[in-house]
C-alpha atoms as a PDB file:
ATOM      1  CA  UNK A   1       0.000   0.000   0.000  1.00  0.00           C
ATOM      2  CA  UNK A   2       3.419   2.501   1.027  1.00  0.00           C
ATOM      3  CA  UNK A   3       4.383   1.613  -2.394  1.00  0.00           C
ATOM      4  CA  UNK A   4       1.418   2.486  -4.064  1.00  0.00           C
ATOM      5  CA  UNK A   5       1.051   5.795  -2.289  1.00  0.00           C
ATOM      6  CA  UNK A   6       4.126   6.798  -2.965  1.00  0.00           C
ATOM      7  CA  UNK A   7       4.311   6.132  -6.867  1.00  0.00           C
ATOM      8  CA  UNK A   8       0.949   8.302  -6.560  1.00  0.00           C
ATOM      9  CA  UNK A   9       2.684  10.957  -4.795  1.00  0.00           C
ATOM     10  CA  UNK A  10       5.116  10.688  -7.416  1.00  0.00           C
ATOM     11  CA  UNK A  11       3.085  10.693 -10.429  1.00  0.00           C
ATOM     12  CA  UNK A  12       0.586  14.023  -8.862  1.00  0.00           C
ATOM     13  CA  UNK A  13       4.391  15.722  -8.290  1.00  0.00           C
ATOM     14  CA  UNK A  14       5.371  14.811 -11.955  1.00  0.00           C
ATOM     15  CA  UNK A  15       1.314  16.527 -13.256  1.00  0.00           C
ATOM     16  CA  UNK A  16       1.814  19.535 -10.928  1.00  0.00           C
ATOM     17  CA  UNK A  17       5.302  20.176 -12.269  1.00  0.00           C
ATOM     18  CA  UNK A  18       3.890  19.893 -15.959  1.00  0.00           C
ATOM     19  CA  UNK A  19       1.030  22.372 -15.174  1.00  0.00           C
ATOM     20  CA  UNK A  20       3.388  25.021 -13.977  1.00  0.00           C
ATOM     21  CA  UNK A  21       5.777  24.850 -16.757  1.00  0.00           C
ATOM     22  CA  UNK A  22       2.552  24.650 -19.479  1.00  0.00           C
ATOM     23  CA  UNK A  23       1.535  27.944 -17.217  1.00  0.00           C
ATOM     24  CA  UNK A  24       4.553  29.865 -17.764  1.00  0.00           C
ATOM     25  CA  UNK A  25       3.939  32.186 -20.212  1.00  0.00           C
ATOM     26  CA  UNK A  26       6.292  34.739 -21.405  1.00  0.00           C
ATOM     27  CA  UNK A  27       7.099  37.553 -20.282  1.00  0.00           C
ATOM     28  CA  UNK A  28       7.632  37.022 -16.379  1.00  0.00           C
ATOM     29  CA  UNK A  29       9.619  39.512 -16.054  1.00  0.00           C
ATOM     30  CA  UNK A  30      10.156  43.387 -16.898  1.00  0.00           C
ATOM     31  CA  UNK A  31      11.406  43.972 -20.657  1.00  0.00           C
ATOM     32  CA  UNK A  32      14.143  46.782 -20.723  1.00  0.00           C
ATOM     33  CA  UNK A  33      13.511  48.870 -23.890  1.00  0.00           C
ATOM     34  CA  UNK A  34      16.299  50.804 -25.359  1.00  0.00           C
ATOM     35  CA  UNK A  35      15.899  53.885 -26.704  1.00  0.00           C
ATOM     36  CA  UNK A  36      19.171  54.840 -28.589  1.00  0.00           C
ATOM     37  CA  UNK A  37      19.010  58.523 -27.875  1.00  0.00           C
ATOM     38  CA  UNK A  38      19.316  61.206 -25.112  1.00  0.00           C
ATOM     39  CA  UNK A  39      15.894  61.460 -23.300  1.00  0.00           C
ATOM     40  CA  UNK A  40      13.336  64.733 -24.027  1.00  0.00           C
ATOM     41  CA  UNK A  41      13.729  64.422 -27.591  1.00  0.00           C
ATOM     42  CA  UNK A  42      11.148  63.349 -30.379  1.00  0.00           C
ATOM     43  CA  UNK A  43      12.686  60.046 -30.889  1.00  0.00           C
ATOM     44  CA  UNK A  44      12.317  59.474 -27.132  1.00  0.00           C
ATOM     45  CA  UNK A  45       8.469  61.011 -26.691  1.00  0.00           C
ATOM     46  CA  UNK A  46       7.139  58.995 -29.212  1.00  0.00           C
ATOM     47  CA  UNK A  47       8.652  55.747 -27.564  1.00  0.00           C
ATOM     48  CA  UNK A  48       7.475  56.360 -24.254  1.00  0.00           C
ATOM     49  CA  UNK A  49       4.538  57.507 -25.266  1.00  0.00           C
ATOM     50  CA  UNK A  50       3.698  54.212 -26.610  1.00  0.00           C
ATOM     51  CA  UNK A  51       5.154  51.829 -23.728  1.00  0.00           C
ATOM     52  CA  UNK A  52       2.560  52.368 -21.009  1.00  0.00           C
ATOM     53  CA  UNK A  53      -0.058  51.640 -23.579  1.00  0.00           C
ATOM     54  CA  UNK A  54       1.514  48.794 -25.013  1.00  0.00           C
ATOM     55  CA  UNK A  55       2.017  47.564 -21.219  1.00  0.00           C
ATOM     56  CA  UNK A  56      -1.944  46.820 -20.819  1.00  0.00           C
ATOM     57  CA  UNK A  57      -1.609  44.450 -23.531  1.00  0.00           C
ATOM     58  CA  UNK A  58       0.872  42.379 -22.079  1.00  0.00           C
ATOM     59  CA  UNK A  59       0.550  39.256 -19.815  1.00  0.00           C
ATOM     60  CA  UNK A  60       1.426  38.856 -15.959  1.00  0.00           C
ATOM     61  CA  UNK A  61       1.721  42.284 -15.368  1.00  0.00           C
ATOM     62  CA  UNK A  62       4.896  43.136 -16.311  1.00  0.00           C
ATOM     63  CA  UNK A  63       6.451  46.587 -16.868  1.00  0.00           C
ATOM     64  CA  UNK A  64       8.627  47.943 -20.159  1.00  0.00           C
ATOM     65  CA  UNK A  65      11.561  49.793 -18.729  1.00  0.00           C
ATOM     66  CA  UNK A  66      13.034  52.574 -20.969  1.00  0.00           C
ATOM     67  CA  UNK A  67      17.217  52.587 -20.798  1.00  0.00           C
ATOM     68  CA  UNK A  68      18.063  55.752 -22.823  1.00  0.00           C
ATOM     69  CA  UNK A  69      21.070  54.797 -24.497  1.00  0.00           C
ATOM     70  CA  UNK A  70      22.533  57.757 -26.662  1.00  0.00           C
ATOM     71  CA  UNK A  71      26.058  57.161 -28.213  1.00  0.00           C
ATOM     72  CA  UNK A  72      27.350  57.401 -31.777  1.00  0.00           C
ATOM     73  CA  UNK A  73      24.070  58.611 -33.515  1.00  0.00           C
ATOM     74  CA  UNK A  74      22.027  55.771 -32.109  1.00  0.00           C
ATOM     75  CA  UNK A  75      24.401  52.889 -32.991  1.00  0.00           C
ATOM     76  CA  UNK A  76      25.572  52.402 -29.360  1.00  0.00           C
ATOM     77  CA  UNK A  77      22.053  51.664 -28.151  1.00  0.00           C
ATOM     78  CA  UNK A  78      21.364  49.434 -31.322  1.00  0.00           C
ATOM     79  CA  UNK A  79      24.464  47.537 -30.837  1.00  0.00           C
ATOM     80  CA  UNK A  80      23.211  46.882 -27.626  1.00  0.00           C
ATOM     81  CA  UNK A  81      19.757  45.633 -28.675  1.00  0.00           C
ATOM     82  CA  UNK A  82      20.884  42.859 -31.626  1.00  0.00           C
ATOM     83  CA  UNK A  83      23.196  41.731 -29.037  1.00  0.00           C
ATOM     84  CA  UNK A  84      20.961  41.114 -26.599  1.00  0.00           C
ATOM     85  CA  UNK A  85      19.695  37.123 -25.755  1.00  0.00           C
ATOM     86  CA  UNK A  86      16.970  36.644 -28.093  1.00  0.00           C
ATOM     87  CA  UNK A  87      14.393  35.758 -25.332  1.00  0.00           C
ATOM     88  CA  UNK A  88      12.316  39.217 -25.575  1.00  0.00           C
ATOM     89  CA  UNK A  89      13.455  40.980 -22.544  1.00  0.00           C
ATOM     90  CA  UNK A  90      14.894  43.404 -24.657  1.00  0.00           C
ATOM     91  CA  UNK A  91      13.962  45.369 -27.499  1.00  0.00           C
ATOM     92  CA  UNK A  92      13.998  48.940 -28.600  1.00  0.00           C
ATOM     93  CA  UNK A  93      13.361  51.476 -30.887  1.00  0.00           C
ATOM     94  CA  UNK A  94      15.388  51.791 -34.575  1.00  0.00           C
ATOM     95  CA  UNK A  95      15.444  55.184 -36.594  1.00  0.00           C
ATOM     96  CA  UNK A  96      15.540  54.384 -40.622  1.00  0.00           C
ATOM     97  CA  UNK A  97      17.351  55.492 -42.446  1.00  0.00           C
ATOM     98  CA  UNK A  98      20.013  56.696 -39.848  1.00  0.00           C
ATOM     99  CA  UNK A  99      20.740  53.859 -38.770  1.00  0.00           C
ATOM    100  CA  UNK A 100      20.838  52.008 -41.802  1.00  0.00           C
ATOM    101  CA  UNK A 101      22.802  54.172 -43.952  1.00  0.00           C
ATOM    102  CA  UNK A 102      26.227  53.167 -42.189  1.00  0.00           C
ATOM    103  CA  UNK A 103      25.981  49.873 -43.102  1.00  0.00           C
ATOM    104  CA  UNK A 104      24.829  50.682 -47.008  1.00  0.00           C
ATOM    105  CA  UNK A 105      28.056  53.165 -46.957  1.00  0.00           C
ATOM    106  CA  UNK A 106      30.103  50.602 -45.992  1.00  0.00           C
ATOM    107  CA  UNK A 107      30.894  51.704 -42.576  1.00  0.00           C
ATOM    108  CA  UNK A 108      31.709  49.420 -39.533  1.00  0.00           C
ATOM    109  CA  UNK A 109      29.312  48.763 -37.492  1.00  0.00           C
ATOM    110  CA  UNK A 110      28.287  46.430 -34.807  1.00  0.00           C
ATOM    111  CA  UNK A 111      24.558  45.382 -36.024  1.00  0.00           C
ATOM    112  CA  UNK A 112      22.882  44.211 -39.117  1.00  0.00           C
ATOM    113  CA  UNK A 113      19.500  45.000 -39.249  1.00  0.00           C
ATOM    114  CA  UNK A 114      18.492  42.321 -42.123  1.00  0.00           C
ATOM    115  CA  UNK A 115      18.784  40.037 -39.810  1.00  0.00           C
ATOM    116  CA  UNK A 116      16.286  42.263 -36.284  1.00  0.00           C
ATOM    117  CA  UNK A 117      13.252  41.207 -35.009  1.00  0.00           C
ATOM    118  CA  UNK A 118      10.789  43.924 -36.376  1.00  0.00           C
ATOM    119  CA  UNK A 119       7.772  43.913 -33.951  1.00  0.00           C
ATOM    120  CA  UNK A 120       6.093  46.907 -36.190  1.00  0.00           C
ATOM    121  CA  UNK A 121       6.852  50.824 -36.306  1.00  0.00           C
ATOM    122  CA  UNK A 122       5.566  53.748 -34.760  1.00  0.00           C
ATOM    123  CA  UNK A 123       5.895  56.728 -36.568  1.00  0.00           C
ATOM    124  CA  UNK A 124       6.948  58.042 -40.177  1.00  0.00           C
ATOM    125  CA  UNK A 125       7.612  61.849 -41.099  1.00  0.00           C
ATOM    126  CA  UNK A 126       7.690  62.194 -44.634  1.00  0.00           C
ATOM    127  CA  UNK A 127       9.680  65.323 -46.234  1.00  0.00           C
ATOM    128  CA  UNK A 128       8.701  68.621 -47.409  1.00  0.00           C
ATOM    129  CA  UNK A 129      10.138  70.505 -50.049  1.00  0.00           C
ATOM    130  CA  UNK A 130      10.733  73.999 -48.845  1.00  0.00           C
ATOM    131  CA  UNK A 131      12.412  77.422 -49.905  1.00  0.00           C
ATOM    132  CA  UNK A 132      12.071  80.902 -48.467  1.00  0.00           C
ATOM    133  CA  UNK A 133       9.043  82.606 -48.832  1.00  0.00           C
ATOM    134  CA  UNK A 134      11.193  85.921 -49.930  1.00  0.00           C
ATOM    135  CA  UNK A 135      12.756  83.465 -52.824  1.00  0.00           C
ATOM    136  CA  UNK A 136      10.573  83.813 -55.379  1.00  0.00           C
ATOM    137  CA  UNK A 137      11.049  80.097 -55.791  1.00  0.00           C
ATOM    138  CA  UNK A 138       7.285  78.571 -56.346  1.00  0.00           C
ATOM    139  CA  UNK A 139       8.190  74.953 -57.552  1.00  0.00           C
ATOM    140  CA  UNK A 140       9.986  72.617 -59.101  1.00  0.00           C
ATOM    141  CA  UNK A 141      10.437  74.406 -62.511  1.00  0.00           C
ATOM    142  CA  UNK A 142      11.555  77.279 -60.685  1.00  0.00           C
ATOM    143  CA  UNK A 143      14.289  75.370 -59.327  1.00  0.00           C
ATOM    144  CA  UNK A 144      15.355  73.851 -63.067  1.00  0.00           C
ATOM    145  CA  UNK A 145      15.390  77.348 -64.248  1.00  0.00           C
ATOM    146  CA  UNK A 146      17.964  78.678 -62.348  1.00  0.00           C
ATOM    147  CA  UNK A 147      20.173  77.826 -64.868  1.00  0.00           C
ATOM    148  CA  UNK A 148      23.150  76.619 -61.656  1.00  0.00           C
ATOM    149  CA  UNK A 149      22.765  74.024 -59.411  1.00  0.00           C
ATOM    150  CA  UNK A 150      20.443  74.658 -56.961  1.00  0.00           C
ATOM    151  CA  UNK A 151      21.663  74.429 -52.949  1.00  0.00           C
ATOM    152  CA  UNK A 152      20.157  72.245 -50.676  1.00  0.00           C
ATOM    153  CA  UNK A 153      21.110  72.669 -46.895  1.00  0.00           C
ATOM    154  CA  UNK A 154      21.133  69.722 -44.737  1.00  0.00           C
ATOM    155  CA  UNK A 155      22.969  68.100 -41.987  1.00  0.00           C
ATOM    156  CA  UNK A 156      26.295  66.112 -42.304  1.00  0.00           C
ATOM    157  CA  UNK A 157      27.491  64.181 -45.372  1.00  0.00           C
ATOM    158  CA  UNK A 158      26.048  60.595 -44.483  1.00  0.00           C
ATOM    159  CA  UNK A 159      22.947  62.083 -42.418  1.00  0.00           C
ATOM    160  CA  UNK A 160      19.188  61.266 -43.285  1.00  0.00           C
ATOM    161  CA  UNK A 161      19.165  64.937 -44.340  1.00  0.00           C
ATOM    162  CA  UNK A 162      21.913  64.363 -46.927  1.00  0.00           C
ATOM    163  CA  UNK A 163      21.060  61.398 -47.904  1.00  0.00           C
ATOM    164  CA  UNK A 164      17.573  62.186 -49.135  1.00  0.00           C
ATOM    165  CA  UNK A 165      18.966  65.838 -50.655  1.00  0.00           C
ATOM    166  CA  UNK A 166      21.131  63.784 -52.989  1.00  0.00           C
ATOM    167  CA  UNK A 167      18.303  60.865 -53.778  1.00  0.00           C
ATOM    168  CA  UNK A 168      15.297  63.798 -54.307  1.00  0.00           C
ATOM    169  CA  UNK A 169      17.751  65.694 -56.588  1.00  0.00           C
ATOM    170  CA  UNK A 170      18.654  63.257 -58.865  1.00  0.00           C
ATOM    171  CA  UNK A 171      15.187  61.683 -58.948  1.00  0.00           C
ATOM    172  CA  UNK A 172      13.966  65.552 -60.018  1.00  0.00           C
ATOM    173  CA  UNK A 173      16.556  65.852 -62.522  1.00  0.00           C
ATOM    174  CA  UNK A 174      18.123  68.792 -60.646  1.00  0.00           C
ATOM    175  CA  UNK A 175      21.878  69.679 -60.679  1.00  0.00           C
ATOM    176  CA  UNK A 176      22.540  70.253 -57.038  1.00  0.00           C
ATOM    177  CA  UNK A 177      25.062  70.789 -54.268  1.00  0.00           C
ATOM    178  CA  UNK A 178      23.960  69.999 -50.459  1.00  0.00           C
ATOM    179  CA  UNK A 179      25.630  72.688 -48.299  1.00  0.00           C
ATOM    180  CA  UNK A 180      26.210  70.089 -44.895  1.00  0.00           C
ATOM    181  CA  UNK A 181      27.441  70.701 -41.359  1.00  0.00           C
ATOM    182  CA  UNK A 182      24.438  72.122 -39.708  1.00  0.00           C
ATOM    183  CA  UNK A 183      23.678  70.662 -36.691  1.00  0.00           C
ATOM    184  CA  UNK A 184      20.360  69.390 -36.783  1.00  0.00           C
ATOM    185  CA  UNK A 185      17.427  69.957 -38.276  1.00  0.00           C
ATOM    186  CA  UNK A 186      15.912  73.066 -37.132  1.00  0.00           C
ATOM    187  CA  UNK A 187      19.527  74.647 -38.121  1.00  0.00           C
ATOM    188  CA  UNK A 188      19.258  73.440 -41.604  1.00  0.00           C
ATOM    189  CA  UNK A 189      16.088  74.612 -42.020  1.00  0.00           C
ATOM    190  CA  UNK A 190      16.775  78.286 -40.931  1.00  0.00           C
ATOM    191  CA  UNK A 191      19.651  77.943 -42.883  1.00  0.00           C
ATOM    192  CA  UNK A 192      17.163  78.591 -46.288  1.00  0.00           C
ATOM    193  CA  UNK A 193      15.393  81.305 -44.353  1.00  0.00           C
ATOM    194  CA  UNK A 194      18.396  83.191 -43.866  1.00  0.00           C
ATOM    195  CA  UNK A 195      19.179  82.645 -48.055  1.00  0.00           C
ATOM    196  CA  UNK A 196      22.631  80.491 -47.599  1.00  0.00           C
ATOM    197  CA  UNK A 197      20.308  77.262 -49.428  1.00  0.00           C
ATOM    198  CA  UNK A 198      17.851  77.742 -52.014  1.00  0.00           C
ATOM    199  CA  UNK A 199      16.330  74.649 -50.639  1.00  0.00           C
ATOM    200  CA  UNK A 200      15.880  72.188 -47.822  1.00  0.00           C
ATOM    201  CA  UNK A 201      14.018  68.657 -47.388  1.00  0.00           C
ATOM    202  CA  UNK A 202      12.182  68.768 -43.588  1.00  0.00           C
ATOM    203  CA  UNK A 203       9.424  67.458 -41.760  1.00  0.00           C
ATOM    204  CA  UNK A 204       6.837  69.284 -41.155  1.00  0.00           C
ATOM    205  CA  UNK A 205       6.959  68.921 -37.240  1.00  0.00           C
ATOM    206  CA  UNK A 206      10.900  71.073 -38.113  1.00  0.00           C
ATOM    207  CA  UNK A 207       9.331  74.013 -40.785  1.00  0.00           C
ATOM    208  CA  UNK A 208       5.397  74.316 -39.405  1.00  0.00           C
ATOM    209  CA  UNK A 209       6.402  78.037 -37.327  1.00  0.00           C
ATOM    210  CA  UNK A 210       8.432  79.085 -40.347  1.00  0.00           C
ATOM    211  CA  UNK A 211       5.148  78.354 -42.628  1.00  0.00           C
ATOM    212  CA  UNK A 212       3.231  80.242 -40.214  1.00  0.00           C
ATOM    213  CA  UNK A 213       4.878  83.368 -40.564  1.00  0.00           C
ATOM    214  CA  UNK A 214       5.467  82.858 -44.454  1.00  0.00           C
ATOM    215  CA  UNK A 215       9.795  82.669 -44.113  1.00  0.00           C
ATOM    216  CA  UNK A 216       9.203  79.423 -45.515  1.00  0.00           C
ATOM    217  CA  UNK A 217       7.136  78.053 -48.633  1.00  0.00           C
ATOM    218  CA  UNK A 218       6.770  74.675 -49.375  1.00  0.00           C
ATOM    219  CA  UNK A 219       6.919  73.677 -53.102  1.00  0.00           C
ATOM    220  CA  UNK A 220       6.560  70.376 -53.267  1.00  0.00           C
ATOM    221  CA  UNK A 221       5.370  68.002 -50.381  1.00  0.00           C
ATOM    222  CA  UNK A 222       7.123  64.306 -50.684  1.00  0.00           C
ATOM    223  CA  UNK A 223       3.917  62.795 -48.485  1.00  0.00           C
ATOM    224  CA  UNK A 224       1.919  60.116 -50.112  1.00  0.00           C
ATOM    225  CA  UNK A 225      -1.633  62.363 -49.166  1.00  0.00           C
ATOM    226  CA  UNK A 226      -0.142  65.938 -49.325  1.00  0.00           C
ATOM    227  CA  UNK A 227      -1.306  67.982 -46.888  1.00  0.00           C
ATOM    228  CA  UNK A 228      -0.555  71.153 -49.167  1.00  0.00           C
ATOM    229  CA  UNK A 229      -3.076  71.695 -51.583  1.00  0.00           C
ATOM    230  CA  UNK A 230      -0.805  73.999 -53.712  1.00  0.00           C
ATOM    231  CA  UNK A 231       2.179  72.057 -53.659  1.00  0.00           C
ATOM    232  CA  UNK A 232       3.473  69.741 -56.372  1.00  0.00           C
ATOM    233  CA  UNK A 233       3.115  66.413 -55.387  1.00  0.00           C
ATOM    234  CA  UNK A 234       5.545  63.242 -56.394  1.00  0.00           C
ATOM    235  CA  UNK A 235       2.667  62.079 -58.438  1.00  0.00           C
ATOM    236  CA  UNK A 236       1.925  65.296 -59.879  1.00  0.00           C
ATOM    237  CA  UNK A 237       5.349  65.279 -60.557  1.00  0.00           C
ATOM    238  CA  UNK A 238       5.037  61.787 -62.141  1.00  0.00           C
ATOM    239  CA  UNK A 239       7.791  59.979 -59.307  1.00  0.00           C
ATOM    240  CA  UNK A 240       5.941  58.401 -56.890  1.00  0.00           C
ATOM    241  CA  UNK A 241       9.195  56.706 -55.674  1.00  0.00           C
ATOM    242  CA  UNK A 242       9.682  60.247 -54.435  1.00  0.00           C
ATOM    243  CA  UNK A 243       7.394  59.152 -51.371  1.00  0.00           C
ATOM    244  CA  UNK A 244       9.305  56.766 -50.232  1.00  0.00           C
ATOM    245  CA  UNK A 245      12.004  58.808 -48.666  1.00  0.00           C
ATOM    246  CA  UNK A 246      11.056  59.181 -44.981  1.00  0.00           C
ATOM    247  CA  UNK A 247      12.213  59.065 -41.468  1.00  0.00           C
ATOM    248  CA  UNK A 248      10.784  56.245 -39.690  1.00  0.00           C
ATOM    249  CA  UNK A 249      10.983  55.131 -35.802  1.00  0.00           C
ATOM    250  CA  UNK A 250      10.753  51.227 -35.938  1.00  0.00           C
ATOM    251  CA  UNK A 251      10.774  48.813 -32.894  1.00  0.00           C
ATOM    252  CA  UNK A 252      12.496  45.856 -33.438  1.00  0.00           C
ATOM    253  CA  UNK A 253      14.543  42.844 -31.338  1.00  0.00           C
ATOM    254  CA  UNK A 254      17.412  40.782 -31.792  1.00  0.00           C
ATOM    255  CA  UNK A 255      17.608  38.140 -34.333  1.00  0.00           C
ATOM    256  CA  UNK A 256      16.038  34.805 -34.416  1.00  0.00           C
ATOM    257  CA  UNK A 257      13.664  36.075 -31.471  1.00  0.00           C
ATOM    258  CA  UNK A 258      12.073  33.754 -29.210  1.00  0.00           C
ATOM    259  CA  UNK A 259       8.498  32.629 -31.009  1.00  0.00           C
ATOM    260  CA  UNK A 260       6.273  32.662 -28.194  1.00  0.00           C
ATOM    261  CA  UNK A 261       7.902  35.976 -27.289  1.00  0.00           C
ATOM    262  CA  UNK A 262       7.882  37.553 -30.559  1.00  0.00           C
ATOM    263  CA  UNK A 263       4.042  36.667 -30.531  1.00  0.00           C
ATOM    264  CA  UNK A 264       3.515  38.031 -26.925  1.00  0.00           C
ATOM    265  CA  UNK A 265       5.431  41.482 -28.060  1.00  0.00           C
ATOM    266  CA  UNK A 266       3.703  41.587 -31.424  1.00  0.00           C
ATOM    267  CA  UNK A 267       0.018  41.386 -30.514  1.00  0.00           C
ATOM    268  CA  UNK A 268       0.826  44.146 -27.631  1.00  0.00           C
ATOM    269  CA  UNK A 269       2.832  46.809 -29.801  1.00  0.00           C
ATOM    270  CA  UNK A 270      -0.292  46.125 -32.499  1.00  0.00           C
ATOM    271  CA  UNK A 271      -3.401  46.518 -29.935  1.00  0.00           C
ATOM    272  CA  UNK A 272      -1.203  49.776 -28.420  1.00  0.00           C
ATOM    273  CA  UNK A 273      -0.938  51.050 -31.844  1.00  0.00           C
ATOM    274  CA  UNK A 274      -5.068  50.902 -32.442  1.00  0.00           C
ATOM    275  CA  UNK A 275      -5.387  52.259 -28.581  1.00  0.00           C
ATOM    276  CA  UNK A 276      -7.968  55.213 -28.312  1.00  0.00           C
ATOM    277  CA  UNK A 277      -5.768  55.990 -25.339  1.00  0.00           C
ATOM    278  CA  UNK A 278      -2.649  56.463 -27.397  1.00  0.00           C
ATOM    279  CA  UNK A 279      -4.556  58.069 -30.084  1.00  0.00           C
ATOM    280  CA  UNK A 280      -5.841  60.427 -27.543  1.00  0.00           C
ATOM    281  CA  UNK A 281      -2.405  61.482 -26.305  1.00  0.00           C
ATOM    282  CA  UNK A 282      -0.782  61.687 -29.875  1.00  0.00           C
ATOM    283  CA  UNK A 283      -3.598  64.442 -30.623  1.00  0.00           C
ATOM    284  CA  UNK A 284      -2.491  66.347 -27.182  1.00  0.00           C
ATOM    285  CA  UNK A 285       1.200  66.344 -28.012  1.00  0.00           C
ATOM    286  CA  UNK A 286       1.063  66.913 -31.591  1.00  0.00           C
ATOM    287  CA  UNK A 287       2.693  63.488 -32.600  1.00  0.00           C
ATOM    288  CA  UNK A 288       1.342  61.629 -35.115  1.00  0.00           C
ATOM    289  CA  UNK A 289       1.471  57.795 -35.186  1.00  0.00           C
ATOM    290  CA  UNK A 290       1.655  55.632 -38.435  1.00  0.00           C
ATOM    291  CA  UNK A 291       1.322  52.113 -37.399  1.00  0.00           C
ATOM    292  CA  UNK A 292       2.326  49.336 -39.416  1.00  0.00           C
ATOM    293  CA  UNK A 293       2.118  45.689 -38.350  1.00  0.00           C
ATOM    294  CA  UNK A 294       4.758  42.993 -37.981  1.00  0.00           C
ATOM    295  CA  UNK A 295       5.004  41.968 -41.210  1.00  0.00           C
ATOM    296  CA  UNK A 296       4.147  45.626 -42.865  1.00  0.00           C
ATOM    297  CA  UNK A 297       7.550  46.706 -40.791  1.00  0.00           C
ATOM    298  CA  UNK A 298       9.830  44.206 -42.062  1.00  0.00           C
ATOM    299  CA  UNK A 299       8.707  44.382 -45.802  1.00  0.00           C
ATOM    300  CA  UNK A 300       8.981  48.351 -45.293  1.00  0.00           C
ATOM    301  CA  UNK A 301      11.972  48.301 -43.902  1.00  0.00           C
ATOM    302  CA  UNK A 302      13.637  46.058 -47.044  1.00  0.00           C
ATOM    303  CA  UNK A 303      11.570  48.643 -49.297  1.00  0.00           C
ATOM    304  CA  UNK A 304      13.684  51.463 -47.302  1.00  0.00           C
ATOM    305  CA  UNK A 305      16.849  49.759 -48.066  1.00  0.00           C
ATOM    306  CA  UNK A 306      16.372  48.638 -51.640  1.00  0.00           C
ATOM    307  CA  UNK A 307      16.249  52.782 -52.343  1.00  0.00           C
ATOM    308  CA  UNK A 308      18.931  53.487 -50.943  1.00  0.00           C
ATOM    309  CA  UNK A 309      20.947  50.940 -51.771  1.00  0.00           C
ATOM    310  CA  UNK A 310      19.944  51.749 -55.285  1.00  0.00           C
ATOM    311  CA  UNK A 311      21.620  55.394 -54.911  1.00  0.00           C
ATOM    312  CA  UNK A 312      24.605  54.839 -52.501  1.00  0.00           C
ATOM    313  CA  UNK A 313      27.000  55.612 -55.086  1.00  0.00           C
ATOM    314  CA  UNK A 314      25.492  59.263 -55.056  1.00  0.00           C
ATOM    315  CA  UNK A 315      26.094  58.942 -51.185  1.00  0.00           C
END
């Protein structure tokens, strides 16, 4: 009867042990999210803006920690997140192009981001097309006219900035220079105010004041909807490729990412994206979300790189 009891004993020991592990569900613990730039910026807002909505969605109430991690124009805090242990308790935030252009130039760097995790993205600003409103510069055929190459002011050679100065240009047939060095760009921008560009490419979260108070005009608007009436847009302009240059905050995990986790961290980031809540506080702050799923992310983000790519030796 001893016997009996205790192979009983063992066998209930054996089914609770089974039902605990077939229990466990991912995550049970916090997630550390890495945000690869100084905190109080827009890169940062719009990341923890989204993590205390995207923490409702996720099991065993767990918390997403953001680590800012600023360093080498974001590559320090991406190093850090495709080195991580695939196992989902750490992600963070990617900004395309920046940090892809390094790698398409050939540069050394730590990550390849063919082979992240993409969970989905966030945001997108697409470009604007601006000169000064004193200019007398009213589109794109005012530009070709000028009869030199027209100046485009932007941040430093190998920047987002720069990059999509030299892709817009040759896609619109224009002989241009890009005057770089400005540091950031809200200095860039004022640059063509003050006259020392003809041109600049911007978002319009960077020129909106300046349009306001009519220093700025924009004369052609790279955005798939314009939201400028009167400005050319790339189909009017018959280059809809045009609207495919954009800045783009992506969140994204190390390669070959758990499954169960990527699921768990998939479905959250999506039902946070469609969150009245989040919605609601994107209105309030003036940023705009652009959600794009899973799958959306990681076909945009080989679109992304297939353009450039396509003009590095321009670069």
């Amino acid at each position: 009867m001893r016997r009996l009891t205790t192979k009983a004993l063992g066998a209930f020991g054996i089914m609770l042990l089974s039902m605990t592990v077939a229990s466990a569900q991912f995550p049970e613990d916090d997630i550390d999210v890495i945000i690869p730039y100084a905190a109080g910026g827009g890169f940062d807002s719009y990341v923890r803006g989204v993590l205390p909505i995207m923490q409702k969605y996720l099991p065993n109430d767990v918390n997403l920690i953001p680590r800012n991690m600023p360093g080498a124009g974001g590559r320090k805090g991406a190093t850090a997140i495709y080195r991580a242990r695939p196992d989902g308790y750490t992600i963070g935030a990617f900004n395309l192009p920046g940090l892809m252009l390094p790698e398409i130039l050939g540069e050394r760097v730590a990550y390849d981001l063919t082979k992240v995790t993409w969970l989905g993205r966030l945001s997108e600003d697409q470009y604007l097309l601006v000169a000064s409103g004193s200019s007398g510069i009213t589109s794109i055929e005012h530009l070709r006219a000028l009869g030199r190459p027209v100046k485009f002011t932007a941040t430093g050679a190998g920047s987002s900035a720069h990059a999509a100065s030299v892709i817009a240009a040759r896609m619109l047939g224009l002989d241009a220079s890009v005057i770089t060095g400005y540091q950031g760009s809200q200095a860039y921008i004022l640059a063509v105010v003050r006259g020392d560009g003809d041109v600049a490419l911007g978002a319009s979260n960077s020129i909106g004041s300046y349009l306001d108070t009519g220093d700025l005009r924009v004369i052609a608007s790279l955005e798939r909807e314009s939201s400028f009436p009167d400005a050319q847009t790339p189909a009017e302009l018959g280059l809809p490729d045009l609207s495919r240059l954009s800045l783009q905050r992506m969140l994204g995990a190390p390669p070959n990412l758990d499954a169960e986790a990527r699921a768990v961290l998939v479905d959250a980031l999506a039902q946070a994206l469609a969150d009245d809540d989040l919605k609601s506080w994107s209105e309030s702050v003036g940023l705009p979300y652009a959600p794009l799923s899973a799958e959306a992310a990681r076909e945009n983000f080989a679109n992304q790189r297939a353009l450039y790519e396509e003009f590095k030796d321009f670069l």
